[in-house]
Protein backbone atom coordinates (compact mmCIF):
# COMPACT_ATOMS: atom_id res chain seq x y z
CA UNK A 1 0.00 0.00 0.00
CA UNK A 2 1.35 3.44 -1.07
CA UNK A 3 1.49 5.60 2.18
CA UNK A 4 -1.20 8.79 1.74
CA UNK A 5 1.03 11.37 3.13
CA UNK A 6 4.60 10.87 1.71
CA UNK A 7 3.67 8.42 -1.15
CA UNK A 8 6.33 5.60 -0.29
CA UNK A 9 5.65 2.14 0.12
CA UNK A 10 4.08 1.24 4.00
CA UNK A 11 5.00 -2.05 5.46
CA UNK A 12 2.37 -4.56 7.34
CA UNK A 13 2.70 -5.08 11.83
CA UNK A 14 1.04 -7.38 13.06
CA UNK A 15 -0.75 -7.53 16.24
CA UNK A 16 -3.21 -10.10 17.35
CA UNK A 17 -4.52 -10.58 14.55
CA UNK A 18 -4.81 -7.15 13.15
CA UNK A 19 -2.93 -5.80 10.56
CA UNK A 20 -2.20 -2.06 10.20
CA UNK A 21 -0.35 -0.63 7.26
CA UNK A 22 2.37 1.61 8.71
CA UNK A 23 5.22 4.28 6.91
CA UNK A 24 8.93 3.87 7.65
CA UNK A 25 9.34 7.23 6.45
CA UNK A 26 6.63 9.81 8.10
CA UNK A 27 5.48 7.18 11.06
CA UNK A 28 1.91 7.31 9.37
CA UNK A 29 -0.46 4.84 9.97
CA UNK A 30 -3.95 3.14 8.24
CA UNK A 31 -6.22 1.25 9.83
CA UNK A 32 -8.37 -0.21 7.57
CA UNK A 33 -12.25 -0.12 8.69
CA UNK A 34 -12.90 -1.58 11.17
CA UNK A 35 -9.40 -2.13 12.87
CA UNK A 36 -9.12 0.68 15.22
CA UNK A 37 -12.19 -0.84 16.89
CA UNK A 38 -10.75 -4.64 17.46
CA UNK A 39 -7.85 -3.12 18.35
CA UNK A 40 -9.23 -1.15 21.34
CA UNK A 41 -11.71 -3.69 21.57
CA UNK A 42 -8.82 -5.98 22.48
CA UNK A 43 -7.56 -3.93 25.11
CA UNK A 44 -11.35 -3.91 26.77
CA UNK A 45 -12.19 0.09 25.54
CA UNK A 46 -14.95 1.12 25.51
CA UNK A 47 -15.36 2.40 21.39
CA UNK A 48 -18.89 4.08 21.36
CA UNK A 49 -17.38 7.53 21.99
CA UNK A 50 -14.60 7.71 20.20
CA UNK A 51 -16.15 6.27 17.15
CA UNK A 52 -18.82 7.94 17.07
CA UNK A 53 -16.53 11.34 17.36
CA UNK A 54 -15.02 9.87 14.07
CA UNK A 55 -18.38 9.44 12.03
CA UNK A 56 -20.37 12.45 13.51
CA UNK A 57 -17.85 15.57 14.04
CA UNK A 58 -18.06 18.37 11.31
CA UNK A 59 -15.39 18.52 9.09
CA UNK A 60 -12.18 20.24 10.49
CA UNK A 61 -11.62 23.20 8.53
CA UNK A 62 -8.04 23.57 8.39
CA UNK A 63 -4.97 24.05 6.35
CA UNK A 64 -3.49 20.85 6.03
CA UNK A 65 -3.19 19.61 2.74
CA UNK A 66 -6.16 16.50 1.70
CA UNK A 67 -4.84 13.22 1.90
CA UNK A 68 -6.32 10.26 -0.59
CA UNK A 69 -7.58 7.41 0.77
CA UNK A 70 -5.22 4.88 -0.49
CA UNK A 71 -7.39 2.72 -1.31
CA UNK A 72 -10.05 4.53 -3.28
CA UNK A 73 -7.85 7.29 -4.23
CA UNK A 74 -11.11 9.78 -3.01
CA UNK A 75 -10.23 12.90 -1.23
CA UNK A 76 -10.46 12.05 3.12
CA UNK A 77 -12.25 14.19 5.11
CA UNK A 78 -10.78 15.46 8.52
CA UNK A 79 -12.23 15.08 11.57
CA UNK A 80 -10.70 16.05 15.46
CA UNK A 81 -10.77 13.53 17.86
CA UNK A 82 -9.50 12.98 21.45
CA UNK A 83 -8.58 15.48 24.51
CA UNK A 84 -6.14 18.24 24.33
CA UNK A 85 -4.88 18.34 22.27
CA UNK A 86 -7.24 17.35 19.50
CA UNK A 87 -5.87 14.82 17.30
CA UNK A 88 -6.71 15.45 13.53
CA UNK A 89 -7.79 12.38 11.43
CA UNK A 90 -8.67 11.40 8.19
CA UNK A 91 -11.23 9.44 7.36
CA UNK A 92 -12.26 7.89 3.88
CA UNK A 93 -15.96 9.13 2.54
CA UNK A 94 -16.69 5.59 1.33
CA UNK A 95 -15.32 4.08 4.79
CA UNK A 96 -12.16 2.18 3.98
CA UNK A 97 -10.37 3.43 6.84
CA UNK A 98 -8.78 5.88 8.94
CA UNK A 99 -5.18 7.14 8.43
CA UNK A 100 -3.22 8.61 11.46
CA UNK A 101 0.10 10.98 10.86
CA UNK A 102 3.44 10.01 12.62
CA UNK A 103 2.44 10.38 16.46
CA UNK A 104 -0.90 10.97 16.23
CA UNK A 105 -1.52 7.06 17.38
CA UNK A 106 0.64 7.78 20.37
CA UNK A 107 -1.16 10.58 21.45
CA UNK A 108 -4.37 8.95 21.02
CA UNK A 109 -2.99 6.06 22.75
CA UNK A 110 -1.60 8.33 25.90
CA UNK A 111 -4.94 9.65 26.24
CA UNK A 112 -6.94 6.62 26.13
CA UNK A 113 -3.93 5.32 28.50
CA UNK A 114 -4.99 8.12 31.08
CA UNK A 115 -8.62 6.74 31.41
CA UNK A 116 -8.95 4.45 34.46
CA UNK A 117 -9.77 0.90 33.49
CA UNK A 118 -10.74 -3.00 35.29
CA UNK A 119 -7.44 -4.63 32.80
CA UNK A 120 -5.25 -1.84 33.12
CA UNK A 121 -2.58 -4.50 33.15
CA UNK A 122 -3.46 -5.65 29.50
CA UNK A 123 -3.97 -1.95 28.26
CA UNK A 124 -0.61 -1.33 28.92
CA UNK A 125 0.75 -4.06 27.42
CA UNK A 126 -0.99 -3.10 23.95
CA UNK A 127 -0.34 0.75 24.51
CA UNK A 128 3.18 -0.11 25.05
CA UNK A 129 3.84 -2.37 22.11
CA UNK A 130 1.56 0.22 19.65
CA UNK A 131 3.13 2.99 21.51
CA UNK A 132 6.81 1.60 20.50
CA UNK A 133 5.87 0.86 16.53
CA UNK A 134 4.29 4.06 16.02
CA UNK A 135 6.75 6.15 18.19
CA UNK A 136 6.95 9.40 15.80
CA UNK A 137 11.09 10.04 15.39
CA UNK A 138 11.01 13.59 14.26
């Protein structure tokens, strides 16, 4: 898959089971639809918020340039998720996925990690490992 952001090649992690499509080069990462939800599904989060931030927010209106879904090649539209700070996303219009810039994942992760949880011990686990792959190296 050709990255949406830098337009080099993205290689494939592996975590149980779920397969994200990540950049060597700007730390980007797709989750094809569907996988951000097993994957904090996995780790016991609850989704329902978050996703539905995703699907329902307004488009951001800023200047970033439009990424393509790679994919489709269609235009993504930008939506804000998260605490502060707001992470900025894009999503696909025909729902292929979501792609995440270098350290955006972390910082989604970080705040997720800050919510109390019953299997904090599991969490971590996943945070860590995620956290680690997608570490931005600017």
């Amino acid at each position: 898959m050709i990255c949406p952001a830098c337009k080099n090649d993205m290689i494939v992690v592996e975590y149980n089971s779920i397969e994200l499509d990540y950049c060597n080069d700007c730390y980007g990462v797709w989750f094809d639809s569907g996988e951000l939800e097993l994957l904090l599904k996995s780790i016991s989060l609850d989704t329902s918020d978050l996703l539905k931030n995703i699907l329902d927010t307004r488009e951001a209106k800023l200047s970033e340039t439009r990424r393509r879904c790679p994919m489709c090649r269609q235009k993504m539209r930008e939506t804000t998720l998260g605490q502060k700070p707001r992470i900025l996303v894009d999503a696909c219009r025909q729902g292929h996925g979501l792609w995440f810039d270098g350290g955006e994942v972390q910082e989604l992760l970080k705040q997720l990690a800050e919510k109390p949880s019953a299997k904090q011990d599991s969490q971590q686990k996943v945070v860590g490992f995620l956290g680690e792959v997608f570490k931005a190296q600017r």
